[in-house]
Each structure stands twice: as C-alpha cells, then as structure tokens.
Protein backbone atom coordinates (compact mmCIF):
# COMPACT_ATOMS: atom_id res chain seq x y z
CA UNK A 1 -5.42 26.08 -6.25
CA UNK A 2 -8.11 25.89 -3.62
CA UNK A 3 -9.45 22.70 -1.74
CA UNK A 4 -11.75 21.32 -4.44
CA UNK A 5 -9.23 20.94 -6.79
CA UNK A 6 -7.20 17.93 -7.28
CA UNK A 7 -3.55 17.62 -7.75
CA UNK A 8 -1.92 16.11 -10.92
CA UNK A 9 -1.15 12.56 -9.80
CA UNK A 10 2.62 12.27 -8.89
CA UNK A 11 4.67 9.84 -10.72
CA UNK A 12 6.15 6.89 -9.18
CA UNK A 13 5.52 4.81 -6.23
CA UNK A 14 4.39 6.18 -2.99
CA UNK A 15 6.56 6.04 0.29
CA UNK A 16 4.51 5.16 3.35
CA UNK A 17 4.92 4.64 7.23
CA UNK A 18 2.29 2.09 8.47
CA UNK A 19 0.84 2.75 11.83
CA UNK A 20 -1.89 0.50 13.71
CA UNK A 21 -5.36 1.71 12.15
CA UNK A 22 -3.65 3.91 9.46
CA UNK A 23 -0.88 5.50 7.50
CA UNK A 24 1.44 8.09 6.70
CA UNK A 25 2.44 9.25 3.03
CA UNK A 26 6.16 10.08 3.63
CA UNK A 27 6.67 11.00 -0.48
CA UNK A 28 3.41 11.37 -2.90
CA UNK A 29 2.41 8.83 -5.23
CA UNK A 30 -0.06 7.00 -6.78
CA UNK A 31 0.61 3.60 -5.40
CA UNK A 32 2.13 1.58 -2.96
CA UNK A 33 3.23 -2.32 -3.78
CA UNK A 34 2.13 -5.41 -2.83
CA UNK A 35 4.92 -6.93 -0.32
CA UNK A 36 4.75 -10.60 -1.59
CA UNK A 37 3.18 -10.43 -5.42
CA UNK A 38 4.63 -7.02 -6.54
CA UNK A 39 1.29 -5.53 -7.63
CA UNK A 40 0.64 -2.19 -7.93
CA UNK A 41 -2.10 -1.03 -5.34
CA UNK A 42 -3.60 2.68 -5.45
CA UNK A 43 -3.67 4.08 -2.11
CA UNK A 44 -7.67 4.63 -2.07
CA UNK A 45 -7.80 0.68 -2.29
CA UNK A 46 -4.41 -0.08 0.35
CA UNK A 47 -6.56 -1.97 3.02
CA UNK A 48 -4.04 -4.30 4.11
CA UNK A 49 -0.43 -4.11 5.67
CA UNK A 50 1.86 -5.02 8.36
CA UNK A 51 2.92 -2.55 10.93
CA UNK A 52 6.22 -4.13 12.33
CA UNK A 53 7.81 -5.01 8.43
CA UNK A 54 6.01 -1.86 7.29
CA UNK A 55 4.68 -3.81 4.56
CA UNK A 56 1.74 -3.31 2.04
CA UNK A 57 -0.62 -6.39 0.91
CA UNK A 58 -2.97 -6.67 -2.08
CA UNK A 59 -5.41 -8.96 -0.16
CA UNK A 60 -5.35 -11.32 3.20
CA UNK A 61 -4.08 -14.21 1.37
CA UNK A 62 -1.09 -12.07 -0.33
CA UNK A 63 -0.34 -12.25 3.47
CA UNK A 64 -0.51 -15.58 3.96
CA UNK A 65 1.54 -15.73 1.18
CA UNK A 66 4.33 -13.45 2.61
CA UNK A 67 4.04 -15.49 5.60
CA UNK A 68 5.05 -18.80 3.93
CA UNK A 69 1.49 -19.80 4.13
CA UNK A 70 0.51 -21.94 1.03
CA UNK A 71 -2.34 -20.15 -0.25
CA UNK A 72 -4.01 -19.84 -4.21
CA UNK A 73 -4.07 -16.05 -5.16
C-alpha cells in the first residue's frame, strides 16, 4: 500500500482526544458522536468540541444544547 491509497474504512466509532485547535484519533473510525443529540459525525466534518469534557458537537447550538441552553436544532 503506498500513500495514495486509501484504507478500507474501519468499523465502528472513532476514539478521540480533543486538544485546543485539534485532535487526536486514539482508535480508527469513521465517526465520532454528537455529545448532546447522538448523531453520527464523520471526522472530515467534526468542527466542533469541548476540550475539558472531551466532547464532540454536531453544530454550535448542539452546544448550547449540552449546556442546558434552550436552543431549536
């Protein structure tokens, strides 16, 4: 396999460590899920987490949400 080629997906979620400005896939996968509405979210798309609860979010009101801010998603 050289660098052009892509790896099969893995199955499963993915395990990550979220760091200020970036993260760190601790086991392969896909995905990563949404802290407060459960959805899936590939990690090309993760744009949105919390550091210190080393959380992922779909979207900035999905952290409102998690926050116990009343928000429509």
């Amino acid at each position: 396999m050289n660098r052009f080629e892509r790896m099969p997906p893995m199955p499963g979620e993915a395990q990550v460590e979220f760091r200020d400005g970036d993260f760190r896939v601790l086991r392969p996968g896909p995905f990563v899920r949404c802290a407060a509405t459960g959805v899936a979210i590939p990690l090309d798309d993760l744009k949105y987490w919390d550091v210190d609860r080393n959380e992922a979010y779909a979207s900035p009101q999905a952290r409102l949400k998690a926050l116990g801010v009343n928000v429509k998603l």
